[in-house]
N, C-alpha and C. Protein backbone atom coordinates (compact mmCIF):
# COMPACT_ATOMS: atom_id res chain seq x y z
N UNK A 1 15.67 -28.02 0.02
CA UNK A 1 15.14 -27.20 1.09
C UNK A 1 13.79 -26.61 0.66
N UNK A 2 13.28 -26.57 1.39
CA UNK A 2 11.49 -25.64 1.47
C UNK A 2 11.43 -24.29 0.93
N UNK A 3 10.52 -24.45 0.08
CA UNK A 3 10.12 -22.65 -0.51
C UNK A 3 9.23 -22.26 0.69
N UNK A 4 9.29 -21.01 1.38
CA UNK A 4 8.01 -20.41 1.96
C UNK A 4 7.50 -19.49 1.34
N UNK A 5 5.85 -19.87 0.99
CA UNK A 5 5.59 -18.28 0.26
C UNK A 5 4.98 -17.50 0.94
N UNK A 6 4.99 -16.05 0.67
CA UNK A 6 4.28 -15.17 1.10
C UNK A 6 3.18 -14.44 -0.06
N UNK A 7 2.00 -15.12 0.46
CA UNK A 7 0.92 -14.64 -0.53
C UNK A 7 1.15 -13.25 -0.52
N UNK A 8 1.02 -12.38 0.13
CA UNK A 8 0.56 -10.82 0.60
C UNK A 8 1.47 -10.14 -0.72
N UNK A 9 2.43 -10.32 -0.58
CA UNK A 9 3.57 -10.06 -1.35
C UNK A 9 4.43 -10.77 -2.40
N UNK A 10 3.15 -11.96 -3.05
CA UNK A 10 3.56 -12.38 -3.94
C UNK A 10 4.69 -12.96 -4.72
N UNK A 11 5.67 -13.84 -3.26
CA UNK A 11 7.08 -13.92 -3.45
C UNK A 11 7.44 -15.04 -2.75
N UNK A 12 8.08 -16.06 -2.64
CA UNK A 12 8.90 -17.02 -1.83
C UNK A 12 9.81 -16.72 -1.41
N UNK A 13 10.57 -17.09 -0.15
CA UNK A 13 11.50 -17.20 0.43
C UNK A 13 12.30 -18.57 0.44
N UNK A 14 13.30 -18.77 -0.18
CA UNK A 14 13.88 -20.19 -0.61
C UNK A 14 15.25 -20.60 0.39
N UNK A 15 15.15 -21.46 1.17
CA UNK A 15 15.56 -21.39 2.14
C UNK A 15 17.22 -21.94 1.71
N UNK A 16 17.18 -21.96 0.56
CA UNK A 16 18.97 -22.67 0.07
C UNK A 16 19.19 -21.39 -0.40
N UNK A 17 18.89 -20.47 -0.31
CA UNK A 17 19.30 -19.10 -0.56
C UNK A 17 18.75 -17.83 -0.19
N UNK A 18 19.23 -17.69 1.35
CA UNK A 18 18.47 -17.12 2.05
C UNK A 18 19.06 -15.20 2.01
N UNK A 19 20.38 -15.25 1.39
CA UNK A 19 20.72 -13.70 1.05
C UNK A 19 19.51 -13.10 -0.02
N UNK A 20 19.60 -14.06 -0.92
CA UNK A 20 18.84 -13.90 -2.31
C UNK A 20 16.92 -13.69 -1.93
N UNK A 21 17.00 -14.25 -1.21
CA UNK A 21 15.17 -14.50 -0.93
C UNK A 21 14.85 -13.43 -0.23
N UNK A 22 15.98 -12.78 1.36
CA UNK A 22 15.82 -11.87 2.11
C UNK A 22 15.75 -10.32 1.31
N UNK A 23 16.77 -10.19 -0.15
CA UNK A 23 16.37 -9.36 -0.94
C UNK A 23 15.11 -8.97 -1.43
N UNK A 24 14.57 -10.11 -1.61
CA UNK A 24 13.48 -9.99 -2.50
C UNK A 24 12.37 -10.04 -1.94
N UNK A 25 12.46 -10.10 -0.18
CA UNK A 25 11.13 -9.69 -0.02
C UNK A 25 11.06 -8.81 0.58
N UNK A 26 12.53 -7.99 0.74
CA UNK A 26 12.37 -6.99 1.24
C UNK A 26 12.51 -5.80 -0.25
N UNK A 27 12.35 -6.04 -1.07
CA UNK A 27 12.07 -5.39 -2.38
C UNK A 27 10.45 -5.58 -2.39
N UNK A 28 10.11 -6.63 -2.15
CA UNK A 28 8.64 -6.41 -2.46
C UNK A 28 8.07 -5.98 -1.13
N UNK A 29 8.74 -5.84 0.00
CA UNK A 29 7.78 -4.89 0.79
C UNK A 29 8.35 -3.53 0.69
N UNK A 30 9.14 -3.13 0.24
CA UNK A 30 9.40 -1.63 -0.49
C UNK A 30 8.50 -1.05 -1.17
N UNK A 31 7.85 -1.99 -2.20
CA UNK A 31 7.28 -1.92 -3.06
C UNK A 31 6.00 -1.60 -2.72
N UNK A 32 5.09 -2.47 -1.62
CA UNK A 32 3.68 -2.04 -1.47
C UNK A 32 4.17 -0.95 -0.30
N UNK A 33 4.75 -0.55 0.40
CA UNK A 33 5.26 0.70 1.35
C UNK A 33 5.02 1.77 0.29
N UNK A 34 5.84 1.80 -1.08
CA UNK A 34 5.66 2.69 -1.91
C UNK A 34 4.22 2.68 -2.56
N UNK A 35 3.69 1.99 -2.99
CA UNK A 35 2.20 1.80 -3.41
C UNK A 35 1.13 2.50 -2.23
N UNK A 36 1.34 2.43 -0.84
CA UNK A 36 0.90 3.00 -0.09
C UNK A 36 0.83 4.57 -0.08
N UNK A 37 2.39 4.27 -0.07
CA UNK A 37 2.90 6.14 0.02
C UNK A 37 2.09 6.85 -1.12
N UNK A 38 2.20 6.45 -2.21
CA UNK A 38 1.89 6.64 -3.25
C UNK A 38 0.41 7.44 -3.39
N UNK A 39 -0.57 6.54 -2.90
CA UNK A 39 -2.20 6.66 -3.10
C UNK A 39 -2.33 7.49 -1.25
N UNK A 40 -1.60 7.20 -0.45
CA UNK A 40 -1.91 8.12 0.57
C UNK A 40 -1.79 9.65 -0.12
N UNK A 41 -0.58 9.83 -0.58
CA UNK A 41 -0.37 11.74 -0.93
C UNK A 41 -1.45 11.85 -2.16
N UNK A 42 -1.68 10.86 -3.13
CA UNK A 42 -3.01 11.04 -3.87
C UNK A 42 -3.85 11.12 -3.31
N UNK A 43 -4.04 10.63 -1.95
CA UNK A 43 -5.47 10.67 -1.45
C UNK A 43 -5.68 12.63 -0.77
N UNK A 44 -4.69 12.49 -0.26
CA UNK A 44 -4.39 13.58 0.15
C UNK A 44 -4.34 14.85 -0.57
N UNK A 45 -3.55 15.39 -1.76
CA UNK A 45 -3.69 16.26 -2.85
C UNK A 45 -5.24 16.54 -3.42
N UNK A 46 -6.02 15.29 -3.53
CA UNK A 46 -7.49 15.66 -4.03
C UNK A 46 -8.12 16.29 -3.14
N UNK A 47 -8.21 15.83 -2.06
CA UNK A 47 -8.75 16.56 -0.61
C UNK A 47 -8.50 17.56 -0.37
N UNK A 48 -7.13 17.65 -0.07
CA UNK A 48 -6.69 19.69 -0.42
C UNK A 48 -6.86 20.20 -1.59
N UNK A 49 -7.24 19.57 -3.01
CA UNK A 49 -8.02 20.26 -4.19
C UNK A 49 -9.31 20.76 -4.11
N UNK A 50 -9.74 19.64 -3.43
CA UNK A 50 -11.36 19.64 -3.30
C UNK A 50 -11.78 20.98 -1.92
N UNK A 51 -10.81 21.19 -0.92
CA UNK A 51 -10.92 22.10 -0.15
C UNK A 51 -10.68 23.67 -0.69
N UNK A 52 -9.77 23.41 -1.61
CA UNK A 52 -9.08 25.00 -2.13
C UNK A 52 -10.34 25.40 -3.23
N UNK A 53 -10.92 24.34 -3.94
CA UNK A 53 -11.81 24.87 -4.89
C UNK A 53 -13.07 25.31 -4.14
N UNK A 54 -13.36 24.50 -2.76
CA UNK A 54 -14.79 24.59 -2.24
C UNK A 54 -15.97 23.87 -2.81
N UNK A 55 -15.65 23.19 -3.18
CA UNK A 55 -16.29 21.90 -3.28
C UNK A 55 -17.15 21.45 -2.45
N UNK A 56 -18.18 21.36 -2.56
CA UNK A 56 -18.79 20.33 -0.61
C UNK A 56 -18.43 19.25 -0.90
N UNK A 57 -17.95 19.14 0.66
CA UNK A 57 -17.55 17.83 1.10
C UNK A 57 -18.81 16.51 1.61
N UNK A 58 -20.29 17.09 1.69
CA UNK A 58 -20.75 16.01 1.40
C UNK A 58 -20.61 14.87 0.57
N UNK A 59 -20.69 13.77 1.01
CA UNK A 59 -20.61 12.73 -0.24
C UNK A 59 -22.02 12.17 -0.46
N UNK A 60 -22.87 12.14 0.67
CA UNK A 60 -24.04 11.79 0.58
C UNK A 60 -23.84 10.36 1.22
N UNK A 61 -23.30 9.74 1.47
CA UNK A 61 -23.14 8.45 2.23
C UNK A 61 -23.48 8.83 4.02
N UNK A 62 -24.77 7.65 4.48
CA UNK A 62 -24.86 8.26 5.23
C UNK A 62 -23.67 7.46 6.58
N UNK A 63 -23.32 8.05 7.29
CA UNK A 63 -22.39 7.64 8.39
C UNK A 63 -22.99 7.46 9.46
N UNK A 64 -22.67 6.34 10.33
CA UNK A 64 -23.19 6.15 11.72
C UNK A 64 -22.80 7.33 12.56
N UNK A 65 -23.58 7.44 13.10
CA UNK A 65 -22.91 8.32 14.42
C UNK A 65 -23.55 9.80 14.36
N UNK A 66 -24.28 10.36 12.77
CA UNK A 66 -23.95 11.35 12.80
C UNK A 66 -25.55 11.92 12.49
């Protein structure tokens, strides 16, 4: 039977063992969900650091629009 891979998530789905494969890619999309979660509340914590200290929030990049 056919491997399918999934680049994104770095994993095959093997179709002669489809309990086993359905684990594992739903482990590896756990995994970048958590990698997400992860660097979102990091992203987040510096920003409310950078607000509580008073920091300017310029970055100097200039933005359309503005």
């Amino acid at each position: 039977m056919p491997k399918v891979g999934v680049p994104f998530l770095d994993t095959e789905v093997d179709t002669d063992q489809p309990g086993e494969s359905a684990q594992n890619l739903g482990l590896a999309t756990v995994g970048v969900m958590l990698f997400l979660a992860v660097m979102g509340a990091g992203t987040w914590l510096y920003n409310k650091a950078k607000e509580t200290a008073g920091v300017e929030q310029g970055t100097g990049i200039p933005v359309a629009g503005e």
